[in-house]
N, C-alpha and C. Protein backbone atom coordinates (compact mmCIF):
# COMPACT_ATOMS: atom_id res chain seq x y z
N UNK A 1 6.57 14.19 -0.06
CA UNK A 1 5.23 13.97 0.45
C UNK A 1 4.63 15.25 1.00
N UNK A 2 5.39 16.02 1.27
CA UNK A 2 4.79 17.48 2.02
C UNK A 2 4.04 18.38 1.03
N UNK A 3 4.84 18.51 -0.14
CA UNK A 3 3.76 19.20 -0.98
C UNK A 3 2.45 18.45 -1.19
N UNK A 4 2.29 16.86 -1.31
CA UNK A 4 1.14 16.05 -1.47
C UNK A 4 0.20 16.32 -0.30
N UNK A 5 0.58 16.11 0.66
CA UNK A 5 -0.06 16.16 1.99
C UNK A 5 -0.45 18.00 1.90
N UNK A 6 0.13 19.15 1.91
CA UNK A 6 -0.22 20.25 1.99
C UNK A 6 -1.15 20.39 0.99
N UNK A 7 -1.22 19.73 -0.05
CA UNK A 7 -2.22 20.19 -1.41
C UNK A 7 -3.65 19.26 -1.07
N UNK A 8 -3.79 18.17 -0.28
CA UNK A 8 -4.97 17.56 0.15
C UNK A 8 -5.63 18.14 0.98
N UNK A 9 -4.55 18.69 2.53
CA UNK A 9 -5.50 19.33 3.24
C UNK A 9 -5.81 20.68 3.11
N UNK A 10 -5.47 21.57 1.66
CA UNK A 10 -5.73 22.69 1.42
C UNK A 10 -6.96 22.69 -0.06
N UNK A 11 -7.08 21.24 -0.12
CA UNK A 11 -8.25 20.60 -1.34
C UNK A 11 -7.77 21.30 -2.39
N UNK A 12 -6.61 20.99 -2.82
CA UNK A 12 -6.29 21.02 -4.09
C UNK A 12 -6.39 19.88 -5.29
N UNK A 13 -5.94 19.00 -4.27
CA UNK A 13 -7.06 17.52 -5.04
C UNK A 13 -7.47 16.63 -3.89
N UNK A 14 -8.20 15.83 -4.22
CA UNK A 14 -9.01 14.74 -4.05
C UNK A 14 -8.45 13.41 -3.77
N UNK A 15 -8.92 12.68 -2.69
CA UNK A 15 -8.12 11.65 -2.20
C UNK A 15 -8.29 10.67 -3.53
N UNK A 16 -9.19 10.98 -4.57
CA UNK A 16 -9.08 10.38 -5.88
C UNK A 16 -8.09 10.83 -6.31
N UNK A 17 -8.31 11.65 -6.79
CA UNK A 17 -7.06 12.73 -7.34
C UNK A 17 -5.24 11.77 -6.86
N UNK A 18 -5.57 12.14 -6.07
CA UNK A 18 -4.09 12.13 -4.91
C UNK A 18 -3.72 10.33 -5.44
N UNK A 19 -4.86 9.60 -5.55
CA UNK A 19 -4.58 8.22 -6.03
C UNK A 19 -3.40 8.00 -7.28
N UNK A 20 -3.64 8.96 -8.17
CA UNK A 20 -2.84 9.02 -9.11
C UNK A 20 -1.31 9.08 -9.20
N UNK A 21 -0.85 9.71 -8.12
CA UNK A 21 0.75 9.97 -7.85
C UNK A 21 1.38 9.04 -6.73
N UNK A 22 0.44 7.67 -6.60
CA UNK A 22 0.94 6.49 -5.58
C UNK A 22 1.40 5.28 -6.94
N UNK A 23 2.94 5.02 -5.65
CA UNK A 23 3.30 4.56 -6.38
C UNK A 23 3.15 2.69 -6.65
N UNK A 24 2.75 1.91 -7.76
CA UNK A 24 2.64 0.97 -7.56
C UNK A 24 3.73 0.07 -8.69
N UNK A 25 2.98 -1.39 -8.98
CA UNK A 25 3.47 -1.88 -9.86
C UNK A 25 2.99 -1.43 -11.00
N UNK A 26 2.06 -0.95 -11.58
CA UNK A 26 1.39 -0.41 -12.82
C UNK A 26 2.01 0.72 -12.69
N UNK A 27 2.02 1.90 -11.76
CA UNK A 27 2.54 2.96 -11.49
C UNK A 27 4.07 3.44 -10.99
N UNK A 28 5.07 2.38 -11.44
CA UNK A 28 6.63 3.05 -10.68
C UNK A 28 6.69 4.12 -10.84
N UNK A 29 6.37 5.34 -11.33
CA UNK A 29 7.12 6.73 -11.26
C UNK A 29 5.75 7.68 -10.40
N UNK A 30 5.36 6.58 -9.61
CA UNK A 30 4.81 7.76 -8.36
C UNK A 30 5.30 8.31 -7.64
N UNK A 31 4.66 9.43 -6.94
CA UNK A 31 5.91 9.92 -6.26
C UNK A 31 5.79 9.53 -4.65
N UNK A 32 4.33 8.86 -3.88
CA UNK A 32 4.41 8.78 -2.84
C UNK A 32 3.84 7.29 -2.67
N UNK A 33 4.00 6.73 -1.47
CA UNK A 33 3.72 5.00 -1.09
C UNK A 33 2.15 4.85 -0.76
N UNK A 34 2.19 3.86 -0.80
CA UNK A 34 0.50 3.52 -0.53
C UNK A 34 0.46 3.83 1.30
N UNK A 35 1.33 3.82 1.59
CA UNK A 35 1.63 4.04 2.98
C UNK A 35 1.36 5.55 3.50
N UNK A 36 2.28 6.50 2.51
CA UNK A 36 1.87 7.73 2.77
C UNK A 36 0.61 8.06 2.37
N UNK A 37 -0.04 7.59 1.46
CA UNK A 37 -1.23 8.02 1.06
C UNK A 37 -1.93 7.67 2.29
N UNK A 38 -1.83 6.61 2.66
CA UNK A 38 -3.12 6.45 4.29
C UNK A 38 -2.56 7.39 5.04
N UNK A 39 -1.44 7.55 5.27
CA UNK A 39 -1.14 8.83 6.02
C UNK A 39 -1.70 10.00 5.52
N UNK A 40 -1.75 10.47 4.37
CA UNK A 40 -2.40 11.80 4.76
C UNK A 40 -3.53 11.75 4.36
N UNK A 41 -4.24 10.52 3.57
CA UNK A 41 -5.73 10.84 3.67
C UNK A 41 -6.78 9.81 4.80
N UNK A 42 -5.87 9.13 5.73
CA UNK A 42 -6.61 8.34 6.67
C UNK A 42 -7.22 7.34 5.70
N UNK A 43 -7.33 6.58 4.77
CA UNK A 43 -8.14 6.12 3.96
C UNK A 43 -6.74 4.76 3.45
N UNK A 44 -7.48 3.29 3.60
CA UNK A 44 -6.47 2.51 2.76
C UNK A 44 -6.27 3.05 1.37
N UNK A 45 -5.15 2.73 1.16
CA UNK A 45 -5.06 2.72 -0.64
C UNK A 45 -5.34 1.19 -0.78
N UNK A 46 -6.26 0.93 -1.72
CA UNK A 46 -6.90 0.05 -2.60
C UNK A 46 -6.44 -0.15 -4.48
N UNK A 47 -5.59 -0.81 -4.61
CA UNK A 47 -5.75 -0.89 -6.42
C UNK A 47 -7.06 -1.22 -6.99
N UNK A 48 -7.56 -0.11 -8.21
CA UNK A 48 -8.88 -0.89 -8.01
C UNK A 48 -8.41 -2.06 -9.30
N UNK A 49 -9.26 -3.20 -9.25
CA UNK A 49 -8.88 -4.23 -10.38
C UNK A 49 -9.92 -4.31 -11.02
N UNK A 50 -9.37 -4.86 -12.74
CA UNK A 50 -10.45 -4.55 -13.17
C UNK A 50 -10.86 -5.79 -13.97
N UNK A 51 -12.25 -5.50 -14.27
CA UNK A 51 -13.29 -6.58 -14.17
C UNK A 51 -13.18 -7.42 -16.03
């Protein structure tokens, strides 16, 4: 998570961005939890679903 978290608050990507490497059921080979993601971007993680 430290390289994730160091590359957000140095805006290397985008709390969009950063969405991509959480890990879910569509996504098992993420590398960080929906948990850490609110941790380092203050922001729920949301799946978006689709319509």
């Amino acid at each position: 998570m430290n390289f994730w978290q160091i590359a957000f608050i140095s805006r290397w990507v985008t709390s969009e961005q950063l969405r991509i490497v959480v890990k879910t059921d569509a996504n098992p080979f993420g590398e960080i939890t929906p948990e850490q993601y609110k941790e380092i971007t203050k922001q729920d993680f949301e799946t978006q679903a689709k319509a």
